[in-house]
PDB file of N, CA and C in Angstrom:
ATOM      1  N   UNK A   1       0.834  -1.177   0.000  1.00  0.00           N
ATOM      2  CA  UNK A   1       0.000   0.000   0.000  1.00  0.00           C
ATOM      3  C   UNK A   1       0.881   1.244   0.000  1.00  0.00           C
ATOM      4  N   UNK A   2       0.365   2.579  -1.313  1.00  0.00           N
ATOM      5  CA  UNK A   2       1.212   3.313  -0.923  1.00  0.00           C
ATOM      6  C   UNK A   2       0.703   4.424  -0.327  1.00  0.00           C
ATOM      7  N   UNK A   3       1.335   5.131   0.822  1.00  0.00           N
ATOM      8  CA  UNK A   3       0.729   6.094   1.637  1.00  0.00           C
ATOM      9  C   UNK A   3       0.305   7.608   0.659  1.00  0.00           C
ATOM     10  N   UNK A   4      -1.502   7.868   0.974  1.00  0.00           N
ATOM     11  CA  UNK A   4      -2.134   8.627   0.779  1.00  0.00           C
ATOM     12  C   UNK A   4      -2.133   9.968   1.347  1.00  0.00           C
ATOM     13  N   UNK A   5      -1.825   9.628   2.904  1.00  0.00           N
ATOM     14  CA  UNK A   5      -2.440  10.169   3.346  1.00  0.00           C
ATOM     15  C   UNK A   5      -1.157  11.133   4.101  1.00  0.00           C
ATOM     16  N   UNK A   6      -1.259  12.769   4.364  1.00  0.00           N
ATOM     17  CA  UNK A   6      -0.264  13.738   5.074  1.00  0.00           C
ATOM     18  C   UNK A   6      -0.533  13.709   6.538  1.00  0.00           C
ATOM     19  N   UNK A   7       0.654  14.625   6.859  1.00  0.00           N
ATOM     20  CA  UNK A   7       0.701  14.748   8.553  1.00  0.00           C
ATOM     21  C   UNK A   7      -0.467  15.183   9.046  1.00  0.00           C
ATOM     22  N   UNK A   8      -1.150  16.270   8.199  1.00  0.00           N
ATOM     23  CA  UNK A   8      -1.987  17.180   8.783  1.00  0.00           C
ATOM     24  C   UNK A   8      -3.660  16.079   8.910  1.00  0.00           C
ATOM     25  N   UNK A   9      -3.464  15.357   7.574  1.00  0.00           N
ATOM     26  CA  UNK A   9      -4.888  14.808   7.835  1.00  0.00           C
ATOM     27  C   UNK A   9      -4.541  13.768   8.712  1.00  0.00           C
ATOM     28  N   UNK A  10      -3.282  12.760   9.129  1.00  0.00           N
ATOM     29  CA  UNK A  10      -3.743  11.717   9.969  1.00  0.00           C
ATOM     30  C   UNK A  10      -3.853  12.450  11.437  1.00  0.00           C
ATOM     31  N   UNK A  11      -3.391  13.942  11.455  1.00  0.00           N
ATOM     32  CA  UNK A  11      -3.790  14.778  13.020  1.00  0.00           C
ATOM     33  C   UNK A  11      -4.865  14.414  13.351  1.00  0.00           C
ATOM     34  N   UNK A  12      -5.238  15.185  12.493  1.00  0.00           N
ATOM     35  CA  UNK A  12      -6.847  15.664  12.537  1.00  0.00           C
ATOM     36  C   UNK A  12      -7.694  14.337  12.749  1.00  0.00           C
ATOM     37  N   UNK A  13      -7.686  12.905  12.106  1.00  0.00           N
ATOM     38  CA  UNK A  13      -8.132  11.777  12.006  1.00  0.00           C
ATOM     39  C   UNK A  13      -8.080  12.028  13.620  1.00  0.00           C
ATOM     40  N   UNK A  14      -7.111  11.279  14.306  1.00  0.00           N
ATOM     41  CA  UNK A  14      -6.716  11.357  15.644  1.00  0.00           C
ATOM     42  C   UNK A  14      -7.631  11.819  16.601  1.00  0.00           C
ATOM     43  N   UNK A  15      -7.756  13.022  16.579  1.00  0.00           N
ATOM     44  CA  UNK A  15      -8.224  13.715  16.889  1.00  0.00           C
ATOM     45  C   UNK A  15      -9.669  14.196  17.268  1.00  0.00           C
ATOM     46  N   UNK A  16     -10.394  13.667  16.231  1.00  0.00           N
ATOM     47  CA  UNK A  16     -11.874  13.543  15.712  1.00  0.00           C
ATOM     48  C   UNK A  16     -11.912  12.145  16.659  1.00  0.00           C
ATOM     49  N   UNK A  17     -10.716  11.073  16.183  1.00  0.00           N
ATOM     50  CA  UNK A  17     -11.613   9.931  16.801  1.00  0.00           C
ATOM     51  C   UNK A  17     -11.186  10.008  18.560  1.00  0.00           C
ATOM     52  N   UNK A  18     -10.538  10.530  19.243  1.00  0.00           N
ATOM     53  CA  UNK A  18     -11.160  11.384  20.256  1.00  0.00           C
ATOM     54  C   UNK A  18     -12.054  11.460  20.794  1.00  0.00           C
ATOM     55  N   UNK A  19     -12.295  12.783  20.053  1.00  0.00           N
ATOM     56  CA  UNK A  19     -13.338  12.656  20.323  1.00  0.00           C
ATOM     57  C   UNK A  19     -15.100  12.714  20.446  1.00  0.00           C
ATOM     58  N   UNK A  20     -14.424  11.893  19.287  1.00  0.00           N
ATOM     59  CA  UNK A  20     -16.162  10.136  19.213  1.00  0.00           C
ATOM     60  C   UNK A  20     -16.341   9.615  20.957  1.00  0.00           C
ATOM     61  N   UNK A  21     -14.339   9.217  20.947  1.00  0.00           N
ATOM     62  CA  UNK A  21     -14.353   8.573  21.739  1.00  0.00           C
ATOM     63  C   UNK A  21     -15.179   8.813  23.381  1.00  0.00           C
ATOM     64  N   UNK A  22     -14.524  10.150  23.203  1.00  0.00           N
ATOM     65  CA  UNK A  22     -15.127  10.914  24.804  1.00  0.00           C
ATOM     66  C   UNK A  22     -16.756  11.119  24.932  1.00  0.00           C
ATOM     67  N   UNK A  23     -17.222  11.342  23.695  1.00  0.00           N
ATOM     68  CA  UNK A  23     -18.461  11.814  23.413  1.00  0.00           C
ATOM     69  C   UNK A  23     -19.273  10.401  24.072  1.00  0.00           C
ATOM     70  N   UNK A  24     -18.431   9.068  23.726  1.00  0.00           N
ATOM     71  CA  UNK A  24     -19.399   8.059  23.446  1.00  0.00           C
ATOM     72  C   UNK A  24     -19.251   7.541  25.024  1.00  0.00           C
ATOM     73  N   UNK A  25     -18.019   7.574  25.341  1.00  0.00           N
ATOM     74  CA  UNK A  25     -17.808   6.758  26.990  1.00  0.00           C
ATOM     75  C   UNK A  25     -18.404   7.902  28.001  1.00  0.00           C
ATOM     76  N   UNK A  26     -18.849   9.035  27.949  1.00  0.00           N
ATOM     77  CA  UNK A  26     -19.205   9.945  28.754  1.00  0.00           C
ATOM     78  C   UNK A  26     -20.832   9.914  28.410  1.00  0.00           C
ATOM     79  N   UNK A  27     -21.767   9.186  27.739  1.00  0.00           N
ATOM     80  CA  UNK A  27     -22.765   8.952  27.629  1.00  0.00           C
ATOM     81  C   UNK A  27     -23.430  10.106  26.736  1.00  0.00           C
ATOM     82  N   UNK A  28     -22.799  11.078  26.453  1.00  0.00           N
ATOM     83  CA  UNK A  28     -23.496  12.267  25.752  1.00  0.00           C
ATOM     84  C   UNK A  28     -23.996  11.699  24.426  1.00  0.00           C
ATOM     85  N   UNK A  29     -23.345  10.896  23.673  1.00  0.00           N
ATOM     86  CA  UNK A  29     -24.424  10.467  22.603  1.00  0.00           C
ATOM     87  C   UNK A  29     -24.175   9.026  23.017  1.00  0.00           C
ATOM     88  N   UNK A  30     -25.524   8.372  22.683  1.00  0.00           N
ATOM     89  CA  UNK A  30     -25.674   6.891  22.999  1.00  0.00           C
ATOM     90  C   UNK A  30     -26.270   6.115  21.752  1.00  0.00           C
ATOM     91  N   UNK A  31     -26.592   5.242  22.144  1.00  0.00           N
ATOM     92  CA  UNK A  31     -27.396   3.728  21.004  1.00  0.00           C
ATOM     93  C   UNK A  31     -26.547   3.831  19.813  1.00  0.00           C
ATOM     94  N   UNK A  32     -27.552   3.748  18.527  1.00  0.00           N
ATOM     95  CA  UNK A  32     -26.870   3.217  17.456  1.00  0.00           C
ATOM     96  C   UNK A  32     -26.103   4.791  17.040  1.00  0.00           C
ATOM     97  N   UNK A  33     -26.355   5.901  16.990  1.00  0.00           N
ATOM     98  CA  UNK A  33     -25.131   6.894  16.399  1.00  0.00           C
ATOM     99  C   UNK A  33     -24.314   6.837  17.457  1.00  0.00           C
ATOM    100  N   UNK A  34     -23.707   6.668  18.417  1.00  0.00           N
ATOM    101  CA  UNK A  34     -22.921   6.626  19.427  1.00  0.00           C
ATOM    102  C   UNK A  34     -21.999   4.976  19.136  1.00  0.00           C
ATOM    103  N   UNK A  35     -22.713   4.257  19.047  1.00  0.00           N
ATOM    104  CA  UNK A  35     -21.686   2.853  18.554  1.00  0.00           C
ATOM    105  C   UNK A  35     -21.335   3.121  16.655  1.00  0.00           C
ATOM    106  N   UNK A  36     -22.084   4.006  15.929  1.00  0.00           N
ATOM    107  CA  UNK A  36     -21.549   4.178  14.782  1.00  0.00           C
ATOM    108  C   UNK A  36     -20.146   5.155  14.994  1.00  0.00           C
ATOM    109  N   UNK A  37     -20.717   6.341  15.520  1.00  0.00           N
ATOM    110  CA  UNK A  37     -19.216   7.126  15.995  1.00  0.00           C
ATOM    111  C   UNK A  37     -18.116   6.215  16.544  1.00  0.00           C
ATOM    112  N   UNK A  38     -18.009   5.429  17.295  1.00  0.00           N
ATOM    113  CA  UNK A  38     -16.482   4.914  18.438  1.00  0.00           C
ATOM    114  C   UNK A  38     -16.399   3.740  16.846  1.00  0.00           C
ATOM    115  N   UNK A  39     -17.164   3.428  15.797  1.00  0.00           N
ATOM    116  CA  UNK A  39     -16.789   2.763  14.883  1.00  0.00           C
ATOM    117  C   UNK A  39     -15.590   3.414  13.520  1.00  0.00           C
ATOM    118  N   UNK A  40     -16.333   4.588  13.477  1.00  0.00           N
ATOM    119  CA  UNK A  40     -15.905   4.989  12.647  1.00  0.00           C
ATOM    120  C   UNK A  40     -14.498   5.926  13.583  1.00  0.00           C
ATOM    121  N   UNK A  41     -14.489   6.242  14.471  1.00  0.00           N
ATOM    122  CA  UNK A  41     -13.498   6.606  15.363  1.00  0.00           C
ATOM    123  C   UNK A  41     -12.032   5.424  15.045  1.00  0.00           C
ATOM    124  N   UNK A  42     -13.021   4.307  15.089  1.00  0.00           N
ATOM    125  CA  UNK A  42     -11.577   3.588  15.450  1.00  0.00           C
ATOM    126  C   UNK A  42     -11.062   3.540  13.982  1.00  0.00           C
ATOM    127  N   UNK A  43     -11.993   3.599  12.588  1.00  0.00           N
ATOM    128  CA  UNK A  43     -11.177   3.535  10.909  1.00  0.00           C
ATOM    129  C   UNK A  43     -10.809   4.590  11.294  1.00  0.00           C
ATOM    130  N   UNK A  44     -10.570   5.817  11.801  1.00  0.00           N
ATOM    131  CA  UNK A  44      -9.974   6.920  11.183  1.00  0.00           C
ATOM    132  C   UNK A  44      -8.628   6.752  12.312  1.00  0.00           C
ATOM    133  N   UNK A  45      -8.772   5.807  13.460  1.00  0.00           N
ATOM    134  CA  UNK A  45      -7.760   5.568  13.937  1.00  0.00           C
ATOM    135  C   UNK A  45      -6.335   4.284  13.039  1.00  0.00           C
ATOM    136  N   UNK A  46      -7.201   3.597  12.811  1.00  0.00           N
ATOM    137  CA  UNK A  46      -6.368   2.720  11.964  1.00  0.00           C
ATOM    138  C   UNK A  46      -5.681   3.211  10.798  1.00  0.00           C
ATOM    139  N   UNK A  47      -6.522   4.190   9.596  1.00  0.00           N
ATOM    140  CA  UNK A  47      -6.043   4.843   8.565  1.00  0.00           C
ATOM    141  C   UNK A  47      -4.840   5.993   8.778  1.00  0.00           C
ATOM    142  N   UNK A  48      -4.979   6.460  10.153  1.00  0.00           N
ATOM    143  CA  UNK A  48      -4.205   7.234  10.516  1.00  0.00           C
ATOM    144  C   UNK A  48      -2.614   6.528  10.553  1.00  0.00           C
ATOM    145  N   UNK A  49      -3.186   5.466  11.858  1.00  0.00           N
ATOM    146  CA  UNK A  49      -1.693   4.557  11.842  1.00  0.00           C
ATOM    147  C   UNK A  49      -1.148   3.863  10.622  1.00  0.00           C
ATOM    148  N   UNK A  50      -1.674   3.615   9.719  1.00  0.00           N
ATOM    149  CA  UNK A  50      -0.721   3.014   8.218  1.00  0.00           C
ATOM    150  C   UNK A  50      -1.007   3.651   6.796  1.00  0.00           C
ATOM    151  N   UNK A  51      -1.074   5.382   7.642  1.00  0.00           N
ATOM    152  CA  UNK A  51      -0.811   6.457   6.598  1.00  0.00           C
ATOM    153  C   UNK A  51      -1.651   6.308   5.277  1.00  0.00           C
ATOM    154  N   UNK A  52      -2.832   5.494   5.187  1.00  0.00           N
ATOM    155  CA  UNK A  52      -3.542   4.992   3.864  1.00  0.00           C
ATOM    156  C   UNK A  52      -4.708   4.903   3.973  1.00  0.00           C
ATOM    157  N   UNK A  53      -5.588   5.325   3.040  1.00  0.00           N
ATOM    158  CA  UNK A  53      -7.527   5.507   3.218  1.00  0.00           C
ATOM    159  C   UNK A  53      -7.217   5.047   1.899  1.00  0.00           C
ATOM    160  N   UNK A  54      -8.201   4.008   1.917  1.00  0.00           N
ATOM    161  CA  UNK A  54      -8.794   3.307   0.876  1.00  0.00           C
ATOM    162  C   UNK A  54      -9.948   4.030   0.401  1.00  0.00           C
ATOM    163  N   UNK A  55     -10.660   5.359   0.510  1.00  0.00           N
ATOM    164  CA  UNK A  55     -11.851   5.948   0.286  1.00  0.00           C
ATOM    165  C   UNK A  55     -10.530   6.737  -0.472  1.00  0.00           C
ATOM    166  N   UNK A  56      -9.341   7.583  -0.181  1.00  0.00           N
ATOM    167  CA  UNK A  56      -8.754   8.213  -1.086  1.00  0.00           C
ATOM    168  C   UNK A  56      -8.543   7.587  -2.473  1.00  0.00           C
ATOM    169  N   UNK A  57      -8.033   6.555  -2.720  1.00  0.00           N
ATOM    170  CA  UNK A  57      -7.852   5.978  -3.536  1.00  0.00           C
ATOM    171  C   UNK A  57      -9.131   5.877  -4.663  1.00  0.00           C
ATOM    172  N   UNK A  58     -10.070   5.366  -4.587  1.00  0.00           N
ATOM    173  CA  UNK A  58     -10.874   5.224  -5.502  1.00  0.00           C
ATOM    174  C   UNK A  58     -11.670   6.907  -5.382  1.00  0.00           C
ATOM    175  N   UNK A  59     -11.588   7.902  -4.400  1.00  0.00           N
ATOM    176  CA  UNK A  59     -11.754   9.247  -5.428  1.00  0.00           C
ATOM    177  C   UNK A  59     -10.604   9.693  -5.966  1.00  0.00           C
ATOM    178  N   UNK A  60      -9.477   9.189  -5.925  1.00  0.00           N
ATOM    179  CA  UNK A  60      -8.082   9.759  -6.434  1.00  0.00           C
ATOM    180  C   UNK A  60      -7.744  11.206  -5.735  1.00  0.00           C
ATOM    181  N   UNK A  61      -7.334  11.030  -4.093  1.00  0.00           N
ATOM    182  CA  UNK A  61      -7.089  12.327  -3.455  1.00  0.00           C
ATOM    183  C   UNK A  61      -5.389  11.326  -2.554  1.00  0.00           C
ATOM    184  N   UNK A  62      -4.178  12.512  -2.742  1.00  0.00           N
ATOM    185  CA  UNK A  62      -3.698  12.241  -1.930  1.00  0.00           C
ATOM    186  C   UNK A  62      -2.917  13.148  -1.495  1.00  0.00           C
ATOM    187  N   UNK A  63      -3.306  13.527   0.226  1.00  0.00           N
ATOM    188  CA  UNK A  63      -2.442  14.550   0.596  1.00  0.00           C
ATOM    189  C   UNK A  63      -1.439  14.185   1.853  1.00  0.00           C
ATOM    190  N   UNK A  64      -0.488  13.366   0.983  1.00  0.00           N
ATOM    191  CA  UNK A  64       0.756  13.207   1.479  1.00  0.00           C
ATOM    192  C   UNK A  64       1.638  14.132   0.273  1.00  0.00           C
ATOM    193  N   UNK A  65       2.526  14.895   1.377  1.00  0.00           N
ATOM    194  CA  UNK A  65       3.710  15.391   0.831  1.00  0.00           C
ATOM    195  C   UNK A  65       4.496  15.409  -0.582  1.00  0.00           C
ATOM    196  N   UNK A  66       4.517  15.917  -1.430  1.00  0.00           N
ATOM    197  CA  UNK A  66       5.320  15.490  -1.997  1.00  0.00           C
ATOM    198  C   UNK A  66       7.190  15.801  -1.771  1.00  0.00           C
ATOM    199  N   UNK A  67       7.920  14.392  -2.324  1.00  0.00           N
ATOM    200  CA  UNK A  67       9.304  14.574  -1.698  1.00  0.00           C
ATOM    201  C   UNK A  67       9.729  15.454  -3.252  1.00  0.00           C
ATOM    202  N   UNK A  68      11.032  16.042  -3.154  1.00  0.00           N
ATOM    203  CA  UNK A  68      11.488  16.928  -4.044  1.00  0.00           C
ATOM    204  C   UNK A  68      12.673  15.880  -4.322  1.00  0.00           C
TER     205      UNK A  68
END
């Protein structure tokens, strides 16, 4: 796999899934959008860690760096 994805968006990923996370263990949102959030929390945690979104790819977006 080759990495899609830049510093700034796997931050931000991070970040967001966060907090899903806080939102969801602190009871403020519950049932099914509350287990969809800590879901989708944890892909934007995984995509973050191996620098690659498979949703970039098939729209053809990639904002990783380019090296010179």
């Amino acid at each position: 796999m080759k990495k899609n994805m830049g510093n700034t968006d796997r931050i931000i990923r991070v970040i967001a899934a966060i907090i899903f996370s806080v939102l969801y263990f602190t009871g403020t949102v519950t049932g099914t959008v509350g287990l969809a959030l800590v879901i989708l929390g944890a892909v934007f945690l995984a995509t973050s860690f191996i620098s690659f979104c498979p949703l970039y790819t098939l729209v053809g977006i990639n904002t990783c760096e380019k090296k010179a």
